[in-house]
C-alpha atoms as a PDB file:
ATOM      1  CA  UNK A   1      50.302  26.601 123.673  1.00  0.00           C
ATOM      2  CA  UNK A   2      47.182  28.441 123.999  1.00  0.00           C
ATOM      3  CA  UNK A   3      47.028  32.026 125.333  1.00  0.00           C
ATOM      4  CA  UNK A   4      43.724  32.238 127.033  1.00  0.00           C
ATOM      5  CA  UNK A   5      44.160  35.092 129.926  1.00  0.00           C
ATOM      6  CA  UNK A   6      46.725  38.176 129.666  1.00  0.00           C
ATOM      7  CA  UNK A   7      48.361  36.481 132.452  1.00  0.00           C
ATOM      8  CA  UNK A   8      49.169  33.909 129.516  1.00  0.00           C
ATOM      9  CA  UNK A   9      50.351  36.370 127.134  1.00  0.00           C
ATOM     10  CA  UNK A  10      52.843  38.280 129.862  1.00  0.00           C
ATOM     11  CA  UNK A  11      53.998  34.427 130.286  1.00  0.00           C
ATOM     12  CA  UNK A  12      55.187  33.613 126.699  1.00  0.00           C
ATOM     13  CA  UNK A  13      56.522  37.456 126.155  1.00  0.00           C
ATOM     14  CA  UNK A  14      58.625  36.659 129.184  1.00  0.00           C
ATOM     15  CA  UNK A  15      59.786  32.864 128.474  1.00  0.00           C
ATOM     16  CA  UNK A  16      60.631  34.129 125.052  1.00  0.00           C
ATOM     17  CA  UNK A  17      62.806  37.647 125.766  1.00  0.00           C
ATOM     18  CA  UNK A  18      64.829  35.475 128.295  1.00  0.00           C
ATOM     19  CA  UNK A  19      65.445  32.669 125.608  1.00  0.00           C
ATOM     20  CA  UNK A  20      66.768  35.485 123.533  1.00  0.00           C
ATOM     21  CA  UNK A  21      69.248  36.716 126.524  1.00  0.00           C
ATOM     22  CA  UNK A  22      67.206  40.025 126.627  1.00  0.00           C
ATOM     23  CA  UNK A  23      66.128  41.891 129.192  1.00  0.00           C
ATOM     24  CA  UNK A  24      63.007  44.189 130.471  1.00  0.00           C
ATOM     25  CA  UNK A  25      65.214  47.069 128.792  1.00  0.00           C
ATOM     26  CA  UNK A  26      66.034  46.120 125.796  1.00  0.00           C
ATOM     27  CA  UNK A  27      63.209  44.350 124.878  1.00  0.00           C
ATOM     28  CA  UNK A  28      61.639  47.787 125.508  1.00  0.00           C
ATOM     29  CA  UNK A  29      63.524  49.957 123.075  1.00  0.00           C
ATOM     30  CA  UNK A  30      62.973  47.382 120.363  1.00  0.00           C
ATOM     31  CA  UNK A  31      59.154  47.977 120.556  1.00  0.00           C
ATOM     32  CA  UNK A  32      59.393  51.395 121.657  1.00  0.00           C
ATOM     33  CA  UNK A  33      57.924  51.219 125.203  1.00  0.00           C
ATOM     34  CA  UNK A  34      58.985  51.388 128.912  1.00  0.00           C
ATOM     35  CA  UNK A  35      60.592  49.339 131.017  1.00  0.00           C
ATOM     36  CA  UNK A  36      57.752  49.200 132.908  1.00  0.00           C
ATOM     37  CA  UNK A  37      54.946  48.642 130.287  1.00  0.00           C
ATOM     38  CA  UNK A  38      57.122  45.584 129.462  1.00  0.00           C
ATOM     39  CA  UNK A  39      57.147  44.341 133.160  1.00  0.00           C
ATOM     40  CA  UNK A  40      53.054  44.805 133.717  1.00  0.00           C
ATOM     41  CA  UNK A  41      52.550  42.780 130.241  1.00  0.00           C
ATOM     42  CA  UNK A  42      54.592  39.994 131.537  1.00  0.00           C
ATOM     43  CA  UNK A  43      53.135  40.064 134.795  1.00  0.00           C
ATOM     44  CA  UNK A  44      49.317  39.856 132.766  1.00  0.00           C
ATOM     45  CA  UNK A  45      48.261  43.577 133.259  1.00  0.00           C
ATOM     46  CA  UNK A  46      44.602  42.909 131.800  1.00  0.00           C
ATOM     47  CA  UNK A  47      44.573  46.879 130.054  1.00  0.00           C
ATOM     48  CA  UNK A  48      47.060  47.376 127.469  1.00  0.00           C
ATOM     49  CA  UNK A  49      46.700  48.404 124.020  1.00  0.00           C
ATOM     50  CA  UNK A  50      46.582  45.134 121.836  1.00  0.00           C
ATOM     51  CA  UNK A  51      48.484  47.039 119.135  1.00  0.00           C
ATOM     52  CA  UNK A  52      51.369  47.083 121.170  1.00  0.00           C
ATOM     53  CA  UNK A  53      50.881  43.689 122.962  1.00  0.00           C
ATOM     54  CA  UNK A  54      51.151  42.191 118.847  1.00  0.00           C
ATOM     55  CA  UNK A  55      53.848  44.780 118.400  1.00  0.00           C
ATOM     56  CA  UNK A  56      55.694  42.930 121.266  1.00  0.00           C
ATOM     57  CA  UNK A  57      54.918  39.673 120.415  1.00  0.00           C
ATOM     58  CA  UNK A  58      56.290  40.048 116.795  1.00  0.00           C
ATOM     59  CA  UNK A  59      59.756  41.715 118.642  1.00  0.00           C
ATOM     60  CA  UNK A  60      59.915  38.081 120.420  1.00  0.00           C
ATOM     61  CA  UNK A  61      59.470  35.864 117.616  1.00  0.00           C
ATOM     62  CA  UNK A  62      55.771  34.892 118.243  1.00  0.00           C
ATOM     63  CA  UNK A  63      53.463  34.157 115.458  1.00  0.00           C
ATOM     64  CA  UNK A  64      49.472  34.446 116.037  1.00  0.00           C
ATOM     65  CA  UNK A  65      47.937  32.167 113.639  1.00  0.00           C
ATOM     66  CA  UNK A  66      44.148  31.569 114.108  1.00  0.00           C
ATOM     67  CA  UNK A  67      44.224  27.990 112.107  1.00  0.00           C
ATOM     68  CA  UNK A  68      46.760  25.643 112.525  1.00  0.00           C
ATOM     69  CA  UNK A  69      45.607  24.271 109.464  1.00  0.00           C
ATOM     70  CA  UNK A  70      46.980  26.514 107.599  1.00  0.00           C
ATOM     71  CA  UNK A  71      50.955  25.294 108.637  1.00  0.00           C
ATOM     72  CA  UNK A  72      53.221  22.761 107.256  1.00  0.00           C
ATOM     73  CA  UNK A  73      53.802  19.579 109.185  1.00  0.00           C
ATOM     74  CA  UNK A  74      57.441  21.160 109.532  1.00  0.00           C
ATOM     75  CA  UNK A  75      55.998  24.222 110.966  1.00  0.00           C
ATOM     76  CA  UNK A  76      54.304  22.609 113.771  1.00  0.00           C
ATOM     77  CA  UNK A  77      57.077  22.496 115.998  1.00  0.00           C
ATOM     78  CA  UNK A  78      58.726  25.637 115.263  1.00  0.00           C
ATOM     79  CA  UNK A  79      55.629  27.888 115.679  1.00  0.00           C
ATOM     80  CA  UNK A  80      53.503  29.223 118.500  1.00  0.00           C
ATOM     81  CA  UNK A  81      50.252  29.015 118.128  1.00  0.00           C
ATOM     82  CA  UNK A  82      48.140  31.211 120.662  1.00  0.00           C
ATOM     83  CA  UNK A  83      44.476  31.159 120.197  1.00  0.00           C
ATOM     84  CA  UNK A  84      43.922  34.780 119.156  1.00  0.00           C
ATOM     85  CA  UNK A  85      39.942  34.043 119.129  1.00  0.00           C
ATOM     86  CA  UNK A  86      40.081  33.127 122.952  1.00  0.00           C
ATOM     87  CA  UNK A  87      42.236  36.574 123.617  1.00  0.00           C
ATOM     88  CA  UNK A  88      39.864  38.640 122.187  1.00  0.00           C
ATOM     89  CA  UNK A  89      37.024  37.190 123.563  1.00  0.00           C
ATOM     90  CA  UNK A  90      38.186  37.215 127.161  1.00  0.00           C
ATOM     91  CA  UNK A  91      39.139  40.787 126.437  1.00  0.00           C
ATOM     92  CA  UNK A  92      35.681  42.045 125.270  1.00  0.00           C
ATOM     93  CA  UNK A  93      33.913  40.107 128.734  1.00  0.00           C
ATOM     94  CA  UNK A  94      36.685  42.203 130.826  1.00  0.00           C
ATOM     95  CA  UNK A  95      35.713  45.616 128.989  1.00  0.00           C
ATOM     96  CA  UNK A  96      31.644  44.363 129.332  1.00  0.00           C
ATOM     97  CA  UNK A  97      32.304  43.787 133.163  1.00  0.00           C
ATOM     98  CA  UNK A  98      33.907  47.510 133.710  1.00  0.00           C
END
């Protein structure tokens, strides 16, 4: 899958907290944030601090890799592989426009 907006990113942290069985709350305390930060991310809040959005990701089980040649055949399946060039990029044009 490729993470392209933050509306993309708020979509995996969500899909993966509830295949964990977690929820807003907990997820939350494990990365040290609100409630509520947690429920703007997932809902694709374009502002928040990418240190916690990677902080979050990690806490779900994501894994940002920039080249998928760098896997294993046998990683393929099990890994996420967001485009971290195309988040950053659409990031920089958002902070340009305002």
């Amino acid at each position: 899958m490729r993470l392209r907006t933050p509306r993309d990113i708020g979509a995996i942290i969500r899909e993966r907290r509830r295949t964990l069985g977690l929820d807003q709350g907990k997820l939350a305390r494990k990365v040290g944030v609100s409630r509520l930060w947690i429920n703007q991310v997932e809902r694709g809040k374009p502002r928040v601090s990418l240190d916690l959005v990677l902080r979050t990701l990690a806490a779900v089980g994501v894994e940002l890799i920039t080249d998928a040649g760098e896997r294993s055949p046998e990683d393929a399946e099990a890994v996420i592989t967001p485009d971290i060039n195309a988040i950053v990029q659409a990031a920089r044009s958002k902070n340009k426009k305002l």
